[in-house]
C-alpha atoms as a PDB file:
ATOM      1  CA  UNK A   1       0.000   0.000   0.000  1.00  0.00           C
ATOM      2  CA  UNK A   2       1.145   3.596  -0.740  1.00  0.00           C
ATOM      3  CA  UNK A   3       2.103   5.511   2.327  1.00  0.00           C
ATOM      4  CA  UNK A   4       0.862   9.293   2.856  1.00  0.00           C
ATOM      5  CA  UNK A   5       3.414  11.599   4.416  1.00  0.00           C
ATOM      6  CA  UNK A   6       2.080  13.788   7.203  1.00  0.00           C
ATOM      7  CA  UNK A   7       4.006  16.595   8.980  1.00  0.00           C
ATOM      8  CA  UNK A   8       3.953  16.705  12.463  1.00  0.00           C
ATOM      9  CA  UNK A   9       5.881  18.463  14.847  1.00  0.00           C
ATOM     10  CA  UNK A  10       7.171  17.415  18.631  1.00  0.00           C
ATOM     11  CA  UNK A  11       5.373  19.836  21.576  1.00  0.00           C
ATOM     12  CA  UNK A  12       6.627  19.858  24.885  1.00  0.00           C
ATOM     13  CA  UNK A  13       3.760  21.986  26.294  1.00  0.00           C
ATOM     14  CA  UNK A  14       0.511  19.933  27.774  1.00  0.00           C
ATOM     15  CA  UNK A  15      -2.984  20.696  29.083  1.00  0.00           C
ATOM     16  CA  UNK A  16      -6.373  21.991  28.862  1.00  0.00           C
ATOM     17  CA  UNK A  17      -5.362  25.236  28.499  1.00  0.00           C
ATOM     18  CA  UNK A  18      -2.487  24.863  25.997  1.00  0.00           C
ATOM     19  CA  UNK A  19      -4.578  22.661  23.261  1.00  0.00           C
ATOM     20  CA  UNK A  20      -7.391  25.206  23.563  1.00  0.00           C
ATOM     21  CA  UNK A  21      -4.486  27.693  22.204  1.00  0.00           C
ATOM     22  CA  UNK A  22      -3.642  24.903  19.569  1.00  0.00           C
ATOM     23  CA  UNK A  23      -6.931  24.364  18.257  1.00  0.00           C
ATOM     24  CA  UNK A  24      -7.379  28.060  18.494  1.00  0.00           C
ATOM     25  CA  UNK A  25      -4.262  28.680  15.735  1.00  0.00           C
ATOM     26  CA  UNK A  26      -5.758  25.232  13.257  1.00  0.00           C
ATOM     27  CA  UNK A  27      -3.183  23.280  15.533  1.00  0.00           C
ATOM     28  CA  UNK A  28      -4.626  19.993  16.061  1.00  0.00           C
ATOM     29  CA  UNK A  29      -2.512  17.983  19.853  1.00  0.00           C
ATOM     30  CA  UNK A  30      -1.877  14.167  19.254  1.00  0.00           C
ATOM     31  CA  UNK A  31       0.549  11.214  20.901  1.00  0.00           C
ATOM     32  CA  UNK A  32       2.402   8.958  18.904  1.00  0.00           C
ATOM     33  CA  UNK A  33       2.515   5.308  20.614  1.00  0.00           C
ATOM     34  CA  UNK A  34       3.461   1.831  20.330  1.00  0.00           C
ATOM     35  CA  UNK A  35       5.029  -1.620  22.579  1.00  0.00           C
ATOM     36  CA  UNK A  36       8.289  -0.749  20.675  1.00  0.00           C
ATOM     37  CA  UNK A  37       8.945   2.842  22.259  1.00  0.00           C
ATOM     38  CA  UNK A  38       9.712   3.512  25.673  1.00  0.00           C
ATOM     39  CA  UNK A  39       7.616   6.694  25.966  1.00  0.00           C
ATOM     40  CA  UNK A  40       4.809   8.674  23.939  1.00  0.00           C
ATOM     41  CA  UNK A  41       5.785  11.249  21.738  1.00  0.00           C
ATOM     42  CA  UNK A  42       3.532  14.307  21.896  1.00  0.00           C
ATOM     43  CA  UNK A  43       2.716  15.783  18.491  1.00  0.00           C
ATOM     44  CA  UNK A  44       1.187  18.749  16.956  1.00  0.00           C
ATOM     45  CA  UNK A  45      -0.320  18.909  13.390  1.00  0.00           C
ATOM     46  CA  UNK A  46      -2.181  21.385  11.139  1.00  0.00           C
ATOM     47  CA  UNK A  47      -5.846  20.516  11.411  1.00  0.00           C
ATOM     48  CA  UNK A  48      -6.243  21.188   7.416  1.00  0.00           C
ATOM     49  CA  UNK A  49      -3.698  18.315   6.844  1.00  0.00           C
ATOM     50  CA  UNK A  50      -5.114  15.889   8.793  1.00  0.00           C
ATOM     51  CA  UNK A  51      -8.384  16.382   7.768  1.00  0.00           C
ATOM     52  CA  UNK A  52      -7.380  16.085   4.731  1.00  0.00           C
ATOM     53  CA  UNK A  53      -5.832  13.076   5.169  1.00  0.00           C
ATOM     54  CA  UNK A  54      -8.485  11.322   7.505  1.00  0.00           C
ATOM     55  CA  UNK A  55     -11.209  12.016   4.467  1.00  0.00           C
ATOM     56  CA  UNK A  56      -9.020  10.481   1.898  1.00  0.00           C
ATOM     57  CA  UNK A  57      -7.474   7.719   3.190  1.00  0.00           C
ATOM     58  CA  UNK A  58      -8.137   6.979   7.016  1.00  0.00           C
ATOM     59  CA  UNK A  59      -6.872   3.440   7.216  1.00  0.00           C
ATOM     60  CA  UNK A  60      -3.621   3.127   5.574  1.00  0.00           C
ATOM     61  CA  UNK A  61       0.064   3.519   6.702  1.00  0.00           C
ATOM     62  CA  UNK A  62       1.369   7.326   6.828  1.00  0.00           C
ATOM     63  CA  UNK A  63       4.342   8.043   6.835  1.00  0.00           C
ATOM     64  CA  UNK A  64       5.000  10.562  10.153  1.00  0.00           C
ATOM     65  CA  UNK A  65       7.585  13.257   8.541  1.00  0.00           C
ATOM     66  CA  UNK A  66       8.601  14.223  12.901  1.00  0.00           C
ATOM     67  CA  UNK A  67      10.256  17.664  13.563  1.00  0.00           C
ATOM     68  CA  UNK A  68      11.536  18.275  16.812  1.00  0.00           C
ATOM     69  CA  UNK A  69      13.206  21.724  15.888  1.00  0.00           C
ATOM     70  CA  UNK A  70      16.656  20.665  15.045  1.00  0.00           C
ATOM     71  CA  UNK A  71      16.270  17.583  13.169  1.00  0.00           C
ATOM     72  CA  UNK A  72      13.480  15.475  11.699  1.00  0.00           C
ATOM     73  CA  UNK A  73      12.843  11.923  11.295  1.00  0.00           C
ATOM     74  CA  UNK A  74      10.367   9.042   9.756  1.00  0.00           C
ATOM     75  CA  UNK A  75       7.854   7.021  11.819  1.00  0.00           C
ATOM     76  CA  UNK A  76       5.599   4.862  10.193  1.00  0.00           C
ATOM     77  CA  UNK A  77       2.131   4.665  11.707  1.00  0.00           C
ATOM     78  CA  UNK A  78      -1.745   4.803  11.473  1.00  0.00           C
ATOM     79  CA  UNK A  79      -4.538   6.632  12.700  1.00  0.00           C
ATOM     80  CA  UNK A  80      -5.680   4.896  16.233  1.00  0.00           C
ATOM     81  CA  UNK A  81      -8.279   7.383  17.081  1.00  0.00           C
ATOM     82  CA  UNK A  82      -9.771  10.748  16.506  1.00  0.00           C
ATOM     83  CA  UNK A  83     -11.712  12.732  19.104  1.00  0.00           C
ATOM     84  CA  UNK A  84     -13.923  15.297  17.682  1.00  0.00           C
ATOM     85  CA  UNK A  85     -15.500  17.854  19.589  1.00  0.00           C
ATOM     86  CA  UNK A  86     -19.721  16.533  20.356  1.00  0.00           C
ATOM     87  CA  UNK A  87     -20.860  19.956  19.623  1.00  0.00           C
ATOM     88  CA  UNK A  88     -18.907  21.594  16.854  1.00  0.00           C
ATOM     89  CA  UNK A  89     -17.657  18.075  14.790  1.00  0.00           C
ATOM     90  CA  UNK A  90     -14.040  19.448  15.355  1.00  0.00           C
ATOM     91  CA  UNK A  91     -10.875  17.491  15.626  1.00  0.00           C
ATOM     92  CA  UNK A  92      -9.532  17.886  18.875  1.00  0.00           C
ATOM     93  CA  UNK A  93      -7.264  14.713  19.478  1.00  0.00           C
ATOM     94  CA  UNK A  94      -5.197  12.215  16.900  1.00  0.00           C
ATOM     95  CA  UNK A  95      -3.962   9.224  18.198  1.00  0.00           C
ATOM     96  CA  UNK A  96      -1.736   8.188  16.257  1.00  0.00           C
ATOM     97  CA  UNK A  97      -0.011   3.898  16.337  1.00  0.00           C
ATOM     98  CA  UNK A  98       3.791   3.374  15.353  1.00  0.00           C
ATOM     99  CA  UNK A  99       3.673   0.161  13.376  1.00  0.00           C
ATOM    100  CA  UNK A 100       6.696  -1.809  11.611  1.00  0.00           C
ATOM    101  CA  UNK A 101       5.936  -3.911   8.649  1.00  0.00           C
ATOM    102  CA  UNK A 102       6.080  -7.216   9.931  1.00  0.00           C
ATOM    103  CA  UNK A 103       3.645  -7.251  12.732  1.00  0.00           C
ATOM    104  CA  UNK A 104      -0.512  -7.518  12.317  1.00  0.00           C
ATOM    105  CA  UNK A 105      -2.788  -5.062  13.050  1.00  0.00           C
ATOM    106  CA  UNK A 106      -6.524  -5.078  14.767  1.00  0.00           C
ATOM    107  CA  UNK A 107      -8.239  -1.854  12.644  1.00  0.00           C
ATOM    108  CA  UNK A 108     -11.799  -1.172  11.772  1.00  0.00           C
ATOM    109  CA  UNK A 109     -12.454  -0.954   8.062  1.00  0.00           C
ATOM    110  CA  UNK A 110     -15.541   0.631   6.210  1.00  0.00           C
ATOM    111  CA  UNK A 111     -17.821  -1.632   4.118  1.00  0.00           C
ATOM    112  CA  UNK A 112     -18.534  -0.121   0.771  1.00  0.00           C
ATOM    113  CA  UNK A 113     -21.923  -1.111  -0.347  1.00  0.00           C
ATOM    114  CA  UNK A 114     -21.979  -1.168  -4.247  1.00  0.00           C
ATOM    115  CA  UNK A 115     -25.417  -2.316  -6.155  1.00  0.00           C
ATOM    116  CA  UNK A 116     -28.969  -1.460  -5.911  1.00  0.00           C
ATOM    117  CA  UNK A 117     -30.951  -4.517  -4.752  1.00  0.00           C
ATOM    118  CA  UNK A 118     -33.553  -6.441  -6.361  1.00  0.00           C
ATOM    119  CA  UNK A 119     -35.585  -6.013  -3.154  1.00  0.00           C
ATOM    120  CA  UNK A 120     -35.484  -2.356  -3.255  1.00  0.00           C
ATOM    121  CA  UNK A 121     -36.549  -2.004  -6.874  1.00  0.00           C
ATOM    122  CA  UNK A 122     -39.652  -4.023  -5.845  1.00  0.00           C
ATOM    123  CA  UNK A 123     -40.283  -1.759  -3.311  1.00  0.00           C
ATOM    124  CA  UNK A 124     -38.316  -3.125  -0.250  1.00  0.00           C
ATOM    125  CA  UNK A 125     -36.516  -0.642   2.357  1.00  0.00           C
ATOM    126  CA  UNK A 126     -32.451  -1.364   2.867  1.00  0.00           C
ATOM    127  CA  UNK A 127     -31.241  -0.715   5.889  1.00  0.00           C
ATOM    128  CA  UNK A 128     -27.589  -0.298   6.611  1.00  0.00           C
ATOM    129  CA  UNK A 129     -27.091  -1.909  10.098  1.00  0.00           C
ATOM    130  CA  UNK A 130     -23.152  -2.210  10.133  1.00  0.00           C
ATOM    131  CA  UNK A 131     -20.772   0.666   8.756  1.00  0.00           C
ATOM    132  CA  UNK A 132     -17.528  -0.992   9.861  1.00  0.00           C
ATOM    133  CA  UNK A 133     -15.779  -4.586  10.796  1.00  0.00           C
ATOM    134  CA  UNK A 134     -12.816  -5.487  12.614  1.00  0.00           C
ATOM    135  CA  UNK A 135      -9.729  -7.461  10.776  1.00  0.00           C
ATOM    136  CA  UNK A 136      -6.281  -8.334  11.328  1.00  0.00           C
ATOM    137  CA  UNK A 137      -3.137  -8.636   8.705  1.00  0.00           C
ATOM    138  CA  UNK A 138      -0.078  -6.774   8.485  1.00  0.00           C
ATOM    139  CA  UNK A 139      -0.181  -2.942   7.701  1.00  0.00           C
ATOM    140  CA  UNK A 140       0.697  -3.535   3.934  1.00  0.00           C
ATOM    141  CA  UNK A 141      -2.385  -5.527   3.649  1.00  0.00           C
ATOM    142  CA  UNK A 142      -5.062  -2.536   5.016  1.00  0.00           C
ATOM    143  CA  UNK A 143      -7.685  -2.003   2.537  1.00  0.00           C
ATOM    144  CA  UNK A 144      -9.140   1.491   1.885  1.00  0.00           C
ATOM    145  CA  UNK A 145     -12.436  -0.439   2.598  1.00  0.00           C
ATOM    146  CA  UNK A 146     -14.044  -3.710   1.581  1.00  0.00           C
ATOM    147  CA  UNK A 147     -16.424  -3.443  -1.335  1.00  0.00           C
ATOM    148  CA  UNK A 148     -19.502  -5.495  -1.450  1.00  0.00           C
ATOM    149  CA  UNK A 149     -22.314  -5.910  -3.997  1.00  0.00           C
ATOM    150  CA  UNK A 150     -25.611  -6.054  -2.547  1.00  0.00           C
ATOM    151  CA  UNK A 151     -28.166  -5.998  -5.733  1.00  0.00           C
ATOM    152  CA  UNK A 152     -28.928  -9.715  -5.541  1.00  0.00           C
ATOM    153  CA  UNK A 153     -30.659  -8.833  -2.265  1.00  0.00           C
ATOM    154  CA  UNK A 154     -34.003 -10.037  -2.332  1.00  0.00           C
ATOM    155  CA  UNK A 155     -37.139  -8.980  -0.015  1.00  0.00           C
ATOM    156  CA  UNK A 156     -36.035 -10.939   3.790  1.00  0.00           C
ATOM    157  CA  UNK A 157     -32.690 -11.094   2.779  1.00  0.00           C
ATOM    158  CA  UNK A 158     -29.668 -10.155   4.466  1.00  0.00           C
ATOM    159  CA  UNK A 159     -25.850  -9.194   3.935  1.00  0.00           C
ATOM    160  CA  UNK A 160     -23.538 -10.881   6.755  1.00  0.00           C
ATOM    161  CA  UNK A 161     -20.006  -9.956   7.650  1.00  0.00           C
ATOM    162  CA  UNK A 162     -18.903 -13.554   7.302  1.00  0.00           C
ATOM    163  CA  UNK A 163     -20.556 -13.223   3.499  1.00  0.00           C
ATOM    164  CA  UNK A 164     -17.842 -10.552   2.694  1.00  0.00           C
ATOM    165  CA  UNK A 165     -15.094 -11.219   0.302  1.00  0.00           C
ATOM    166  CA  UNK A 166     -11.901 -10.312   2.280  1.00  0.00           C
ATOM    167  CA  UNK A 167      -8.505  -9.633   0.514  1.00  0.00           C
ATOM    168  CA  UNK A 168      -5.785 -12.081   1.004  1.00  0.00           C
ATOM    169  CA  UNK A 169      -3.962 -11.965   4.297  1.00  0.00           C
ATOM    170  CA  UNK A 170      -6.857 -10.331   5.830  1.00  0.00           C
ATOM    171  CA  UNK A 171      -9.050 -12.063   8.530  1.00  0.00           C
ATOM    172  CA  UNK A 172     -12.125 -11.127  10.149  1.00  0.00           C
ATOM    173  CA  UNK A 173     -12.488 -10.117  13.730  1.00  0.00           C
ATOM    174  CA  UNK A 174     -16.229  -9.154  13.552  1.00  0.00           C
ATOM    175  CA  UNK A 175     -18.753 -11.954  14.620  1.00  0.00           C
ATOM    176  CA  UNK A 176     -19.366 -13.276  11.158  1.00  0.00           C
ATOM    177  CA  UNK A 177     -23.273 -13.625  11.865  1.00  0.00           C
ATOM    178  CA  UNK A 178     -23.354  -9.864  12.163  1.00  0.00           C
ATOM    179  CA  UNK A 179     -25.575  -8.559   9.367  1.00  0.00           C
ATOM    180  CA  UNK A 180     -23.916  -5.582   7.499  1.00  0.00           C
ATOM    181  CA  UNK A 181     -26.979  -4.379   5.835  1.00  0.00           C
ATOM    182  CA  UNK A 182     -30.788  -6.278   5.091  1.00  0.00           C
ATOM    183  CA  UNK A 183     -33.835  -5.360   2.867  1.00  0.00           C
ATOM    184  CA  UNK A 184     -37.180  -5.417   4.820  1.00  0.00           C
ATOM    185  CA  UNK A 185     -40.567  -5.927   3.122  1.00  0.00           C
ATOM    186  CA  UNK A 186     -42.680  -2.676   2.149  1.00  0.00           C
ATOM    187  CA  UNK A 187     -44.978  -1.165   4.553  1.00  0.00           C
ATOM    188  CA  UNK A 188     -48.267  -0.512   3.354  1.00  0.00           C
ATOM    189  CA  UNK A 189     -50.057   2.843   4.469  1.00  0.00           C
ATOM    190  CA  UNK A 190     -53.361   0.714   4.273  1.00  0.00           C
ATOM    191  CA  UNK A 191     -52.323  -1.921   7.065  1.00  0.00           C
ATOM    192  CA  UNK A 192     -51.043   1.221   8.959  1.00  0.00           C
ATOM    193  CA  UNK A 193     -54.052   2.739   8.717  1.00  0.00           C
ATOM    194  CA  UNK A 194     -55.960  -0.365   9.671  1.00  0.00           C
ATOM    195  CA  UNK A 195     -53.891  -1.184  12.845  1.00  0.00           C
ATOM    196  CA  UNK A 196     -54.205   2.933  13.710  1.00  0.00           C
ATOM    197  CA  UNK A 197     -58.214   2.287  12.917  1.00  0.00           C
ATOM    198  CA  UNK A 198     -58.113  -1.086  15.134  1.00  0.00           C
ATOM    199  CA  UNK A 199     -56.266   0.801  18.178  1.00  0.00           C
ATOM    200  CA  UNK A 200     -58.806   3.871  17.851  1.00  0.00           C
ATOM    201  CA  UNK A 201     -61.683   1.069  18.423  1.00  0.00           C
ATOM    202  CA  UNK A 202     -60.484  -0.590  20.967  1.00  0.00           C
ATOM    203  CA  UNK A 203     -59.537   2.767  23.040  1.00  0.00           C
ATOM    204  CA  UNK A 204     -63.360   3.718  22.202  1.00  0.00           C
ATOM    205  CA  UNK A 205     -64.649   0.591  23.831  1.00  0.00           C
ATOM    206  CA  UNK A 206     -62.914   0.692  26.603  1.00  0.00           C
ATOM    207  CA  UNK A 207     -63.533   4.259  27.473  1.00  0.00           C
ATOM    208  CA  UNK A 208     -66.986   3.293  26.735  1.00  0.00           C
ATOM    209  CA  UNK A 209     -67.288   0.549  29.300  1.00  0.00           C
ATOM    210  CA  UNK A 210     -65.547   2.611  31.873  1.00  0.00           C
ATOM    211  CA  UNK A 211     -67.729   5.212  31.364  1.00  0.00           C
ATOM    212  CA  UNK A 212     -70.882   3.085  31.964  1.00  0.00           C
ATOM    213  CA  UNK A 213     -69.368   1.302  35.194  1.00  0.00           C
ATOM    214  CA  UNK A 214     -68.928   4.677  36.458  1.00  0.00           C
ATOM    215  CA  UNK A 215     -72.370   5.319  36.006  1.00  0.00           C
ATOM    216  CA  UNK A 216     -74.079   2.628  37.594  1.00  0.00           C
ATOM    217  CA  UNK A 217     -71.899   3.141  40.618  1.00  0.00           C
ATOM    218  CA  UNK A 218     -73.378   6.689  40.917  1.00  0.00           C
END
């Protein structure tokens, strides 16, 4: 897999305080960590290059370009985790995972849904129940995402994760029973309207009957 370059520089400064300043100036605070080093590195990065690179290409191996002021240096590494901010959908945290090219990785990958079904064109509803699955190979082996193609769907059927064609090396994590995405049947407004109809009946009657208890006990 290609690797992205990212520039990120070393910060010595911590705290609540100091990444408000960061964010403030498009600075975006991360860590660098892995078994293999003794300590974390603490990193700074322009928030319009890692958004950048988190809407391309998420998943794959970058290639950490590190300046510490005097000198800089390569890490290889992925994206762990990205906090975003509940309110405003702003980066406020990378976590980024030093990697070397001989040991597996645990990531979540997107499932790319390609196809219209034949369920849906006779009216059936898809729903999407599972965005992402969990898989394991080396770093060299991380897809972008894993395609599947869902127009042979028919009316009551269903798309499971252990149904997905995986690239080679690559090995599920995800309970393979988990459905990824399903087309229910079509719901009629008529039997809507009928149950609604049925419900408004039977709260009638019984207001009805309460209503006439009431009275003989007066």
């Amino acid at each position: 897999m290609e690797k992205t370059k990212l520039r990120v520089e070393l910060r010595s400064d911590k705290g609540k305080e100091v990444n408000k300043k960061f964010r403030r100036k498009g600075i975006i605070p991360g860590v660098l960590y892995s078994p293999h080093d003794k300590k974390n590195l603490l990193l700074k990065v322009k928030n319009e290059n890692l958004s950048k690179l988190i809407y391309h290409k998420r998943h794959g191996i970058i290639n950490l370009e590190i300046n510490d002021g005097e000198k800089k240096s390569d890490r290889l590494a992925i994206i762990k985790d990205v906090q975003y901010n509940s309110l405003k959908k702003q980066i406020v945290h990378v976590d980024f995972y030093g990697v070397t090219l001989k040991e597996k990785l645990t990531v979540e990958v997107g499932v790319e849904l390609t196809g219209e079904p034949v369920g849906v064109k006779e009216g059936g509803i898809l729903e999407l129940e599972l965005r992402e699955v969990e898989i394991e190979c080396l770093p060299s082996q991380i897809p972008e995402s894993i395609k599947a193609d869902i127009s042979h769907l028919k009316i009551n059927d269903h798309l499971t994760a252990g149904e997905l064609d995986l690239p080679k090396g690559v090995e599920l994590l995800t309970e393979p029973d988990r459905i990824i995405a399903s087309v229910h049947p079509p719901t009629k407004v008529e039997e809507v309207a009928k149950e609604e109809e049925e419900v408004e009946e039977e709260v009638a009657e019984e207001a009805e009957e309460r209503a006439e208890e009431k009275a003989k006990e007066e």
